[in-house]
N, C-alpha and C. Protein backbone atom coordinates (compact mmCIF):
# COMPACT_ATOMS: atom_id res chain seq x y z
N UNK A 1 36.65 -69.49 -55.21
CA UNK A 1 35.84 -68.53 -55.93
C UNK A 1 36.42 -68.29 -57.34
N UNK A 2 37.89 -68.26 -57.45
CA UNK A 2 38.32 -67.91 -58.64
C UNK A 2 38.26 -68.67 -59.59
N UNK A 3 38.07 -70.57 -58.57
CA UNK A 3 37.58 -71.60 -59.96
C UNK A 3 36.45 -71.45 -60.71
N UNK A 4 35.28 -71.03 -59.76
CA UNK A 4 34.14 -70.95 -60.09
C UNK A 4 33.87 -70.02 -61.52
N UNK A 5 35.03 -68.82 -61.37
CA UNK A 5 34.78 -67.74 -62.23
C UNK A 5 35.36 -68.06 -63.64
N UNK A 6 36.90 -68.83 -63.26
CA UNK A 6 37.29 -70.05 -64.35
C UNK A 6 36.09 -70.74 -65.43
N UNK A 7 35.32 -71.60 -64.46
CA UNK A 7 34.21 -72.27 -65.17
C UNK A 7 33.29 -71.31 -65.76
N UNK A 8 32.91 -70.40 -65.18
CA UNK A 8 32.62 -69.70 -65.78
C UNK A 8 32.43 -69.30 -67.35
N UNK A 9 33.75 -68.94 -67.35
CA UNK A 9 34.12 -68.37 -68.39
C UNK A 9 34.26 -69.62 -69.72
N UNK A 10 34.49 -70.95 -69.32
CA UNK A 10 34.80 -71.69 -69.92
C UNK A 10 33.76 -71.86 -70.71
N UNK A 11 32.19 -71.96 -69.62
CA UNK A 11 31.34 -72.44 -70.00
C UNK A 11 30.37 -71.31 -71.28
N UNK A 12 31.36 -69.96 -70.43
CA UNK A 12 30.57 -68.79 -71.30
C UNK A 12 31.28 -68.99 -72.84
N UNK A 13 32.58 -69.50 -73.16
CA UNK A 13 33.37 -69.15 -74.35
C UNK A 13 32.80 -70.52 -74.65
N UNK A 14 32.12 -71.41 -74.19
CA UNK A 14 32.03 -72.67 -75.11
C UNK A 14 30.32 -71.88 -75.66
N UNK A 15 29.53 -71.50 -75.08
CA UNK A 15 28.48 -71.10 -75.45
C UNK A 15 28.05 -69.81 -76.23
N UNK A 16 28.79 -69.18 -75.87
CA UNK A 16 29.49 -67.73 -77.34
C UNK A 16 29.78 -69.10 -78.48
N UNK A 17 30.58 -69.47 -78.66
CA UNK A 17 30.84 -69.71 -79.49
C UNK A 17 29.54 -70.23 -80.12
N UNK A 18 29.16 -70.85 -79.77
CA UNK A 18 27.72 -71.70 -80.26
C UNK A 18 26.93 -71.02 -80.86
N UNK A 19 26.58 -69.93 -80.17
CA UNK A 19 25.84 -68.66 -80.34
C UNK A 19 25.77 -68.06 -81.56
N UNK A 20 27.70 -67.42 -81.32
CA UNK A 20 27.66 -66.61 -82.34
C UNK A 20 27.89 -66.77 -83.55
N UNK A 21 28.03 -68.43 -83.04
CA UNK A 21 28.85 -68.95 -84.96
C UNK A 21 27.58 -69.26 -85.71
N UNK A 22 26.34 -68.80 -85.08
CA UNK A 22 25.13 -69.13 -86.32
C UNK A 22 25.00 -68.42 -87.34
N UNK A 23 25.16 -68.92 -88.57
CA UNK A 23 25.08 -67.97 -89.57
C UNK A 23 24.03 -67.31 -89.68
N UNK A 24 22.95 -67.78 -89.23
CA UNK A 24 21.63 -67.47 -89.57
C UNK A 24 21.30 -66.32 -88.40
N UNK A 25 21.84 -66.28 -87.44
CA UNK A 25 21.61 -65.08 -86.02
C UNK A 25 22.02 -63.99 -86.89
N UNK A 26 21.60 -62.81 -86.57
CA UNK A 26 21.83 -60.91 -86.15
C UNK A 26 23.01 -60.69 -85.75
N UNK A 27 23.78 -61.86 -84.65
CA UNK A 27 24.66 -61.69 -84.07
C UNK A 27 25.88 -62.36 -84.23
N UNK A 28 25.82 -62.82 -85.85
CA UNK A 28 26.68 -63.89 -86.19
C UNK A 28 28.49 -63.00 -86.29
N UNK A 29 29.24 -63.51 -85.48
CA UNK A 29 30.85 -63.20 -85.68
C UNK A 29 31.39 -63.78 -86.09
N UNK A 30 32.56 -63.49 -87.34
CA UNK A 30 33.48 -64.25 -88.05
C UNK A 30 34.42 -65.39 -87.38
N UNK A 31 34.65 -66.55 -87.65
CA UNK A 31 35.64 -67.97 -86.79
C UNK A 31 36.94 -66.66 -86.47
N UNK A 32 37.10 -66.06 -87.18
CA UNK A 32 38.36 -65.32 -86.72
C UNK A 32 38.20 -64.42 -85.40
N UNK A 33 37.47 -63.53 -85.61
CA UNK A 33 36.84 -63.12 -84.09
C UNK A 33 36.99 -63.95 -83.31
N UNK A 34 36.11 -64.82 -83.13
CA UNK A 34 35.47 -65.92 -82.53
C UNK A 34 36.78 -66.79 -81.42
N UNK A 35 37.67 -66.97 -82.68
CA UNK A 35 38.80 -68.09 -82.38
C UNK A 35 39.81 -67.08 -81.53
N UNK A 36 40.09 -65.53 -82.01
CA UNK A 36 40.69 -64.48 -81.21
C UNK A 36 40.27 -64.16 -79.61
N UNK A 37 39.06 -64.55 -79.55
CA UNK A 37 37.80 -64.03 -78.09
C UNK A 37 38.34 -65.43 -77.13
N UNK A 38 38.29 -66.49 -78.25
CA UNK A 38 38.78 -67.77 -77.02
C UNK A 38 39.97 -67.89 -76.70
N UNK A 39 40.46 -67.75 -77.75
CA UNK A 39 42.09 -67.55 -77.19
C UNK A 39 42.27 -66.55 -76.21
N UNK A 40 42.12 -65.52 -75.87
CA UNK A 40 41.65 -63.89 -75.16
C UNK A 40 41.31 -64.93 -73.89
N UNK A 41 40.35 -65.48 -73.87
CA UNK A 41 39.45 -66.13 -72.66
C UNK A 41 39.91 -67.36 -71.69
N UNK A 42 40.52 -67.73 -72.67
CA UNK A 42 41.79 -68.92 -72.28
C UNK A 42 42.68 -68.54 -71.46
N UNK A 43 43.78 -67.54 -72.04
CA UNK A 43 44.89 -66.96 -71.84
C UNK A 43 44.32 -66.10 -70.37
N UNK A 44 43.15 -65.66 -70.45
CA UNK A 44 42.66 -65.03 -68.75
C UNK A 44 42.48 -65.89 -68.11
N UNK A 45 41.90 -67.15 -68.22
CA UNK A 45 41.54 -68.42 -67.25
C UNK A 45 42.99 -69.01 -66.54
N UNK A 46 43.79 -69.16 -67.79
CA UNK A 46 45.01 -69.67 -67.10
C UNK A 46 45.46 -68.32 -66.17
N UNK A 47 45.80 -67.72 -66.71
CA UNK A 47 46.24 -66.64 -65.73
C UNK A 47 45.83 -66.38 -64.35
N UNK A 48 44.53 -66.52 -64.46
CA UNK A 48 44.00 -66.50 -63.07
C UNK A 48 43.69 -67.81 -62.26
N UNK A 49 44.10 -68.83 -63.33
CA UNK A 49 43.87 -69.85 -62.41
C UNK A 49 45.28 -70.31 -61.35
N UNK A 50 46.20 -69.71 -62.01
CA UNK A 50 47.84 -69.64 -61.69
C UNK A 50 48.09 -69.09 -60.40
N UNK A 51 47.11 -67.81 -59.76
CA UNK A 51 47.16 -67.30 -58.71
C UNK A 51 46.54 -68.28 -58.00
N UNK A 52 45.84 -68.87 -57.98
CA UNK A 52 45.58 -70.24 -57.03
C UNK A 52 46.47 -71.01 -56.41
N UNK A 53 46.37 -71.64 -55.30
CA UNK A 53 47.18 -72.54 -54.47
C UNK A 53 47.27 -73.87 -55.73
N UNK A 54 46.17 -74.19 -55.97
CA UNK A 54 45.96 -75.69 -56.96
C UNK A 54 46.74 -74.98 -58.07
N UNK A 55 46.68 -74.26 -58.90
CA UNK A 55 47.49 -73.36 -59.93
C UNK A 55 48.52 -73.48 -60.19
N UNK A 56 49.19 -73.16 -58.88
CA UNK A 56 50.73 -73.41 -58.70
C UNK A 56 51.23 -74.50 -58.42
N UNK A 57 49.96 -75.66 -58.00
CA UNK A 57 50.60 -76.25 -57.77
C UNK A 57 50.86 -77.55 -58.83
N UNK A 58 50.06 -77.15 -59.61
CA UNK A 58 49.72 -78.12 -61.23
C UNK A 58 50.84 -77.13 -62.29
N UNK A 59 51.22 -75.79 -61.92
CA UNK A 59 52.45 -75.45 -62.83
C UNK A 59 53.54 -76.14 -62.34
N UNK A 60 53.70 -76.51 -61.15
CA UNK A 60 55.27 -77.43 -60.49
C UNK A 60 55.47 -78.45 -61.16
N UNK A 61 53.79 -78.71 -61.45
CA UNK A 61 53.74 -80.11 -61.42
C UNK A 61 54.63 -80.42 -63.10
N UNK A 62 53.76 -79.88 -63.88
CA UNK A 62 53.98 -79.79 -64.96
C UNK A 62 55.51 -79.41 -65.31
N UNK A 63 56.21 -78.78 -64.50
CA UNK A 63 57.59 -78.07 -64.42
C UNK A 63 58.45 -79.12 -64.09
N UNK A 64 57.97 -79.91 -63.02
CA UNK A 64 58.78 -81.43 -62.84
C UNK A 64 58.54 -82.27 -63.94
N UNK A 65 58.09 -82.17 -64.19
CA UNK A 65 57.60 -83.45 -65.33
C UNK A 65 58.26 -83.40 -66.45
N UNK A 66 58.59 -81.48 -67.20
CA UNK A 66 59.42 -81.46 -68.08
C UNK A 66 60.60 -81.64 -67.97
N UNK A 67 61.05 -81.91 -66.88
CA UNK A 67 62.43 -81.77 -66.16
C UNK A 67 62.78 -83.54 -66.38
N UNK A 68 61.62 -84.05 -65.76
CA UNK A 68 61.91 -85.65 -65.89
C UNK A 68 61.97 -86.00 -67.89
N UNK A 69 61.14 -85.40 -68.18
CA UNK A 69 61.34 -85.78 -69.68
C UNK A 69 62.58 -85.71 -70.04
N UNK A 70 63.44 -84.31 -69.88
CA UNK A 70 64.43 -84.19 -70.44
C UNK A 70 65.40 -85.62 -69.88
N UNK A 71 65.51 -86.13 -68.80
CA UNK A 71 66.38 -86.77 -68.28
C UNK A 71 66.29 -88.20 -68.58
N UNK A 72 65.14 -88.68 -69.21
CA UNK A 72 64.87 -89.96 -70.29
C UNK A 72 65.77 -90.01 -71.14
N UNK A 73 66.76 -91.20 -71.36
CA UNK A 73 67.84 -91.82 -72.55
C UNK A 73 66.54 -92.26 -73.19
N UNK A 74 66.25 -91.47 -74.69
CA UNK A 74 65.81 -91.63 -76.17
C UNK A 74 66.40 -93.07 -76.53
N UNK A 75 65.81 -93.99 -77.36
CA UNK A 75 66.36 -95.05 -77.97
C UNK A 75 67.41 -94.25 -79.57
N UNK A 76 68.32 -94.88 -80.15
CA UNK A 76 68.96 -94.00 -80.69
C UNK A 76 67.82 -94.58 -82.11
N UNK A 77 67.98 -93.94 -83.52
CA UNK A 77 67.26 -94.21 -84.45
C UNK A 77 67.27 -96.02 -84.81
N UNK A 78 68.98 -96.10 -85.00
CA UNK A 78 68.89 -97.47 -85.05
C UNK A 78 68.34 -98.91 -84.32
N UNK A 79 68.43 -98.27 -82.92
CA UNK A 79 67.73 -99.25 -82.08
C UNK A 79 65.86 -99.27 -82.66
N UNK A 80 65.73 -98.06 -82.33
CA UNK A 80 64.13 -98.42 -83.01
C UNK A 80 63.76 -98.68 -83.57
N UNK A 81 64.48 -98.85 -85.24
CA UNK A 81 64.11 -99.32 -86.35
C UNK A 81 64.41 -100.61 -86.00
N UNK A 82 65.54 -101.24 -85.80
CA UNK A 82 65.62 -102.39 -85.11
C UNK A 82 64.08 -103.52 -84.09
N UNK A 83 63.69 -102.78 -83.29
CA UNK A 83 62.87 -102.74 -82.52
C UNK A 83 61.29 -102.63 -83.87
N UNK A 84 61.59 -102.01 -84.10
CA UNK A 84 60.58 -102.12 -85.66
C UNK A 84 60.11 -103.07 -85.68
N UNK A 85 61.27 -103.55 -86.75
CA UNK A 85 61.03 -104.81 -87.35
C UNK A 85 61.26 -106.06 -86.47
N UNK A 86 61.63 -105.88 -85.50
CA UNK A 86 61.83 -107.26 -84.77
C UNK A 86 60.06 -107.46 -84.43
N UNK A 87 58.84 -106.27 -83.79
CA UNK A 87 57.75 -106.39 -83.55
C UNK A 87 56.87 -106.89 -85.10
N UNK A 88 57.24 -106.22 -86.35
CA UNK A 88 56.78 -106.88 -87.25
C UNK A 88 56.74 -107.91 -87.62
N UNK A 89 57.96 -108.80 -88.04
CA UNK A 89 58.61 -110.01 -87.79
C UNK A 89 57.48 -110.98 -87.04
N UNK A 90 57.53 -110.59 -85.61
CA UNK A 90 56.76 -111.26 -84.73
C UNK A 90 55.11 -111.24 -85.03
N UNK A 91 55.09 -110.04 -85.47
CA UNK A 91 53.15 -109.85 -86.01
C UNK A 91 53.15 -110.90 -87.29
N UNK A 92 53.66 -110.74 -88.00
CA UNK A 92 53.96 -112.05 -89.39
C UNK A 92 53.72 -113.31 -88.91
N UNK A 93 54.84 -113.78 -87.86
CA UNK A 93 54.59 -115.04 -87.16
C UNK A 93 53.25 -115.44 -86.70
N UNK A 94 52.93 -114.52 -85.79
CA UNK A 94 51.51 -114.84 -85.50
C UNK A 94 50.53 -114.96 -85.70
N UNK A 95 50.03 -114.21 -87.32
CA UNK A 95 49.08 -113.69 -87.82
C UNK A 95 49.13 -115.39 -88.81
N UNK A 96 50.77 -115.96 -89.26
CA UNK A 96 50.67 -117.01 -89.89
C UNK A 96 50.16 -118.48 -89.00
N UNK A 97 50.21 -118.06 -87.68
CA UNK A 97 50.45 -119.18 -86.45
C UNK A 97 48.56 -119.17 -86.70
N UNK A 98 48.12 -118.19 -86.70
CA UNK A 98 46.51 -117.94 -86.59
C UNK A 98 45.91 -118.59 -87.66
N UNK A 99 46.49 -117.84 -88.65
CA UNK A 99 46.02 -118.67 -89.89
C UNK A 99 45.96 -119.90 -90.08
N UNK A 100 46.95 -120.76 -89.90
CA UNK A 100 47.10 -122.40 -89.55
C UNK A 100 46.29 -122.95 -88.91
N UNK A 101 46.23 -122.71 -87.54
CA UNK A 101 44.94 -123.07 -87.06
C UNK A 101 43.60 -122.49 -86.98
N UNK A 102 43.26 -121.92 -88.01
CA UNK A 102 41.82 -121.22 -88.24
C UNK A 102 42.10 -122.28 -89.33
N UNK A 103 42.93 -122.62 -90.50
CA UNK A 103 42.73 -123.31 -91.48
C UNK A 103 42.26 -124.95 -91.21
N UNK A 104 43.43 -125.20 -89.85
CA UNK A 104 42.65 -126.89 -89.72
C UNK A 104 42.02 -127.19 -88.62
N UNK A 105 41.36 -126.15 -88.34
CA UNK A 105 40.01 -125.99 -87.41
C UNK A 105 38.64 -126.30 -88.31
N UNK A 106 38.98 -125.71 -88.83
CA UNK A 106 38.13 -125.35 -90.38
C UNK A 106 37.97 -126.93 -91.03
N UNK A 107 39.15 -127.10 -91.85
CA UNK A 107 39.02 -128.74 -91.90
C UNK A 107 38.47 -129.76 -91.45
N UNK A 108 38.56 -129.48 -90.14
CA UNK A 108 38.42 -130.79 -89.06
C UNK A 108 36.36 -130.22 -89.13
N UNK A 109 36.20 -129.55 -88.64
CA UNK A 109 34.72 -129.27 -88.72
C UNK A 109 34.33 -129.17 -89.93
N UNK A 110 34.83 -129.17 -91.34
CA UNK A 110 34.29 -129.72 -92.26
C UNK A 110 34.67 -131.21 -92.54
N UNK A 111 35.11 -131.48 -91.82
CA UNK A 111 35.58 -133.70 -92.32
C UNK A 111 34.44 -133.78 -91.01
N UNK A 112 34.20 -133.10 -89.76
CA UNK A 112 32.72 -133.60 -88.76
C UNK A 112 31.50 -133.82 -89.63
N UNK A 113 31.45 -132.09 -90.02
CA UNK A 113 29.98 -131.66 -90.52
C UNK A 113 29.55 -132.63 -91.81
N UNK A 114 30.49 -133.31 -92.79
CA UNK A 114 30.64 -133.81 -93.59
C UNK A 114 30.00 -132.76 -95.02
């Protein structure tokens, strides 16, 4: 029930917005309002979506996950720049390997076509 009220709301703050951002409506509210009400609407959705079994269980989730990030060895600067240019290098090669044979592909079907 509490997803439902979730969607809800999602669907109500995507359609306010629509609404009220017409300049031309009676009922037109400033992006600042506007952007304050969704944020407001957001910040209740999560909240209540948190009391949920699924809630909690997508905050763990997310809670492990930052946990695994931290525990990833970063390449240090030098390796990557390294790693850089070794992939550039290789794009050069290939792009020249392409060119070559697009060039006497080319040839050869102009010495056919005459």
């Amino acid at each position: 029930m509490k997803w439902w009220f979730v969607y809800l709301v999602v669907a109500g703050g995507i359609f306010g917005n629509w609404y009220f951002g017409n300049s031309d409506s009676e009922f037109f509210i400033a992006p600042l309002w506007r952007a304050l009400i969704l944020v407001g609407m957001a910040v209740g959705s999560v909240a209540l979506l948190l009391t949920t079994e699924r809630g909690r269980n997508l905050w763990i989730l997310f809670r492990d996950a930052r946990s695994e990030i931290r525990k990833v060895i970063w390449p240090t600067r030098p390796e990557t720049l390294q790693t850089t240019w070794i992939v550039l290098i290789l794009i050069v090669i290939f792009a020249l390997i392409l060119w070559l044979l697009d060039s006497g592909l080319s040839f050869l079907v102009q010495v056919v076509i005459g």
